[in-house]
C-alpha atoms as a PDB file:
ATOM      1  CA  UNK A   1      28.853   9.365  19.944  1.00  0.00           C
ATOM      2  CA  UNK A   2      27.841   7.497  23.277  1.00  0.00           C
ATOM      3  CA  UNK A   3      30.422   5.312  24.760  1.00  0.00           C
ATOM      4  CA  UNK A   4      29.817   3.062  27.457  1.00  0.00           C
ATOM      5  CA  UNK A   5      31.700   0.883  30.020  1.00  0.00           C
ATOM      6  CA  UNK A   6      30.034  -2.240  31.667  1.00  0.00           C
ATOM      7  CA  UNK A   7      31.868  -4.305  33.600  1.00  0.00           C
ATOM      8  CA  UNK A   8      35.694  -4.006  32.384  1.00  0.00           C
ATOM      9  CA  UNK A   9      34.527  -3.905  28.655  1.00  0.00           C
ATOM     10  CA  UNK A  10      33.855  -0.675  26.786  1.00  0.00           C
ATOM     11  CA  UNK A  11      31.694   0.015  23.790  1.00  0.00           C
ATOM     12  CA  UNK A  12      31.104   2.821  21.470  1.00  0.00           C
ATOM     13  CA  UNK A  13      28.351   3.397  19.506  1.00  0.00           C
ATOM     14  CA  UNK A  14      28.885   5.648  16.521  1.00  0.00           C
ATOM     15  CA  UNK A  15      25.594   7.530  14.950  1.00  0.00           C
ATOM     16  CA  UNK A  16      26.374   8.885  11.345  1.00  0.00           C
ATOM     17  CA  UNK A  17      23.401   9.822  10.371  1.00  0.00           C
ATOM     18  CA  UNK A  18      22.538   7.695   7.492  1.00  0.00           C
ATOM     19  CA  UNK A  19      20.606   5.143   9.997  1.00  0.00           C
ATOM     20  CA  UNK A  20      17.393   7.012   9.838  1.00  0.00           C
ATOM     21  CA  UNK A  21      13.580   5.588  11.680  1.00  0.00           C
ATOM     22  CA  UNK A  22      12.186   3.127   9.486  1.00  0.00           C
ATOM     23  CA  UNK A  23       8.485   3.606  10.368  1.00  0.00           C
ATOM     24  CA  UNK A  24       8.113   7.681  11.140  1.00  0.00           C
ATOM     25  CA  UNK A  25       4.271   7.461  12.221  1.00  0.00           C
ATOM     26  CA  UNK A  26       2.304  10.355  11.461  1.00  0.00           C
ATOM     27  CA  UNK A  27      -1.443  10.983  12.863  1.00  0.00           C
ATOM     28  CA  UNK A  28      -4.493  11.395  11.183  1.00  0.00           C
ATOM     29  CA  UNK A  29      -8.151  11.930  12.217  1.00  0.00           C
ATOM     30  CA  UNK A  30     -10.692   9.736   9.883  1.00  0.00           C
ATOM     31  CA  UNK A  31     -14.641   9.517  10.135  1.00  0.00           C
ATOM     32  CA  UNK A  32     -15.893   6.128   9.345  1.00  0.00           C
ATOM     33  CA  UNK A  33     -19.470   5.468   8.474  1.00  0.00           C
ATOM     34  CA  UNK A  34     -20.894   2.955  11.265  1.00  0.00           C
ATOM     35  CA  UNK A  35     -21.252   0.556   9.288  1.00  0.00           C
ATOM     36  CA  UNK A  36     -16.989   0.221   8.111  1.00  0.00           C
ATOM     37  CA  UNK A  37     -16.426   0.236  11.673  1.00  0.00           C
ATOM     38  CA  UNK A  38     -18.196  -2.099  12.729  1.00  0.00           C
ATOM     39  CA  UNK A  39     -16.500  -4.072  10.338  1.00  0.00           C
ATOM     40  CA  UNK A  40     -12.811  -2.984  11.096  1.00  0.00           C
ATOM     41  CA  UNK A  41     -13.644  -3.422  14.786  1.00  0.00           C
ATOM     42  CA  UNK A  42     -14.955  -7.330  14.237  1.00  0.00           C
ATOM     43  CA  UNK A  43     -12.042  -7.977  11.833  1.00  0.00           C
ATOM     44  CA  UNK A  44      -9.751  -6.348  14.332  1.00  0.00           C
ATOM     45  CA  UNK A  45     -11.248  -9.212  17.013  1.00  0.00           C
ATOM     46  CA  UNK A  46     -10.907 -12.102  15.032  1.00  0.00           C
ATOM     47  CA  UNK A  47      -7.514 -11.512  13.999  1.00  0.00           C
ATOM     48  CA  UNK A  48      -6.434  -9.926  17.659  1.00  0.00           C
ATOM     49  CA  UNK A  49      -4.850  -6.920  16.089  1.00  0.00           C
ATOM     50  CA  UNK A  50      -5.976  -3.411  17.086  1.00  0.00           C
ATOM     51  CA  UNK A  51      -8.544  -1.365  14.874  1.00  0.00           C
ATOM     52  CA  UNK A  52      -5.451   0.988  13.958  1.00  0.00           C
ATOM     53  CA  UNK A  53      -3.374  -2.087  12.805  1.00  0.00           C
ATOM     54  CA  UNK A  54      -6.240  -3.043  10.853  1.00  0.00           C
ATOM     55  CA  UNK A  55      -7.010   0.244   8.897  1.00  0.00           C
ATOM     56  CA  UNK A  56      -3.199   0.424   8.011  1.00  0.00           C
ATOM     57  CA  UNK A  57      -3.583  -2.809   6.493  1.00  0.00           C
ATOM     58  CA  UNK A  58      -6.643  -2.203   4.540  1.00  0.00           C
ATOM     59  CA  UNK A  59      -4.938   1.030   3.768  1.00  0.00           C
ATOM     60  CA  UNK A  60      -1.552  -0.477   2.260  1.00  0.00           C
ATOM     61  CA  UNK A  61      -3.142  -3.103   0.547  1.00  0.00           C
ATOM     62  CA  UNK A  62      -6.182  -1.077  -0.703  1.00  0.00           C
ATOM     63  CA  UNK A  63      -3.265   1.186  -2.470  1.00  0.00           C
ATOM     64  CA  UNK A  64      -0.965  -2.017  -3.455  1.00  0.00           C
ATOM     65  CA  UNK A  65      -4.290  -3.372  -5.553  1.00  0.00           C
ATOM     66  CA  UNK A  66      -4.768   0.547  -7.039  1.00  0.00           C
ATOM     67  CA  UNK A  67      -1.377   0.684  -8.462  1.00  0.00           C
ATOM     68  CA  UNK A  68      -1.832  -2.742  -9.448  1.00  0.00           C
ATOM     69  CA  UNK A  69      -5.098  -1.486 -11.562  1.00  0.00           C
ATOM     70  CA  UNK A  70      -2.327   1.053 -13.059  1.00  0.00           C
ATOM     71  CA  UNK A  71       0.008  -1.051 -14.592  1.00  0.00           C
ATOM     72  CA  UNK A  72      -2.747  -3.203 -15.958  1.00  0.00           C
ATOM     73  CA  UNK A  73      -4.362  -0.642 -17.316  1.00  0.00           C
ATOM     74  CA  UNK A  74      -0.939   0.807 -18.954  1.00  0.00           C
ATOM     75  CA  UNK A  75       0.335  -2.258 -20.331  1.00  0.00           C
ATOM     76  CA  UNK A  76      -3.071  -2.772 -22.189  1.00  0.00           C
ATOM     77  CA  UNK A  77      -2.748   0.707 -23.065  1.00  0.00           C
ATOM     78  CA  UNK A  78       0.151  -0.247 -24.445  1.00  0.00           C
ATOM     79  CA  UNK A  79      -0.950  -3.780 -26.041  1.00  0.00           C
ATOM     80  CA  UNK A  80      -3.811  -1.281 -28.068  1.00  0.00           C
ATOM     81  CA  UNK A  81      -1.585   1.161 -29.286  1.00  0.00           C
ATOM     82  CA  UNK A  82       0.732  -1.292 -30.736  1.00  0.00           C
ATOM     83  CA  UNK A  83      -1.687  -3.860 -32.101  1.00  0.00           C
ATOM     84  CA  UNK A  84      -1.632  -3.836 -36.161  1.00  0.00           C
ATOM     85  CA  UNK A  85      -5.078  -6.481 -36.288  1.00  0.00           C
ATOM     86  CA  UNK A  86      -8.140  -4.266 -35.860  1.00  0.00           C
ATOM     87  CA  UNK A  87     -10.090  -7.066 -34.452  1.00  0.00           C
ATOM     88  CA  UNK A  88      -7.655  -7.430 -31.339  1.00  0.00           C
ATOM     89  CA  UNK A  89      -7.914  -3.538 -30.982  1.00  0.00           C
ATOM     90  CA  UNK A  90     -11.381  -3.611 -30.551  1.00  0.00           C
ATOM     91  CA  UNK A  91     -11.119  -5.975 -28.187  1.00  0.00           C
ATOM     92  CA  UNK A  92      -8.343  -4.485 -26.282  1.00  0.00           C
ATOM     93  CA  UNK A  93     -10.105  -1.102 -27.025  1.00  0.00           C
ATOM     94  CA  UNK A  94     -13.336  -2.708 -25.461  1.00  0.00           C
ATOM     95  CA  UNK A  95     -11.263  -3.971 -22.135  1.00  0.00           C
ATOM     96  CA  UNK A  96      -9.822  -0.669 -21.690  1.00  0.00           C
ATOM     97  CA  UNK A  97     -13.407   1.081 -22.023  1.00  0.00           C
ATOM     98  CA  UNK A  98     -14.704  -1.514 -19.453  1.00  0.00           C
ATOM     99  CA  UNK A  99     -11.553  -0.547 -17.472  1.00  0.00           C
ATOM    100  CA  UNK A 100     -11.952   3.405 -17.524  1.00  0.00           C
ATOM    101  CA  UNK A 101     -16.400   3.221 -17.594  1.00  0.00           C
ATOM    102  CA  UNK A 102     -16.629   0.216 -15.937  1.00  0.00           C
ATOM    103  CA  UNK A 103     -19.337  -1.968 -16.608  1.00  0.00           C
END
């Protein structure tokens, strides 16, 4: 508990422990090829963010668009193994080849 007193009027603030750091930042070392970087560093320019800001970015939304690619792929997954028409399930069964091969 801190309390202060500024000019005639008190306050006291109360930590309880539940407020906890929003963003803990933890470090990491990464090797880019020369190539990425150069990219990271003139996208980092144009939009006048730092390289670091940048790489978190491409980071979160690299993962956002991979989980995205999950739930796609499980609620065709899911469209195949209920289908009852055999044509649709070789189509569906086709997508989710293309999906897991590529191609």
């Amino acid at each position: 508990m801190l309390f202060q007193k500024h000019a005639g009027l008190s306050t006291i603030l109360v930590h309880n422990g539940d407020m906890r750091a929003t963003n803990k930042i933890v470090r990491k070392s990464i090797s880019l090829p020369v190539e990425v970087a150069a990219q990271v560093r003139s996208l980092a320019k144009a939009r006048r963010l730092s390289a670091n800001r940048i790489l978190v970015e491409l980071i979160e939304s690299g993962m956002e668009a991979d989980k995205r690619k999950q739930e796609e792929f499980f609620k065709l997954a899911e469209r195949y193994r209920s289908t009852t028409d055999p044509k649709e399930a070789n189509v569906l069964g086709d997508q989710l080849g293309r999906m897991v091969f590529g191609g």
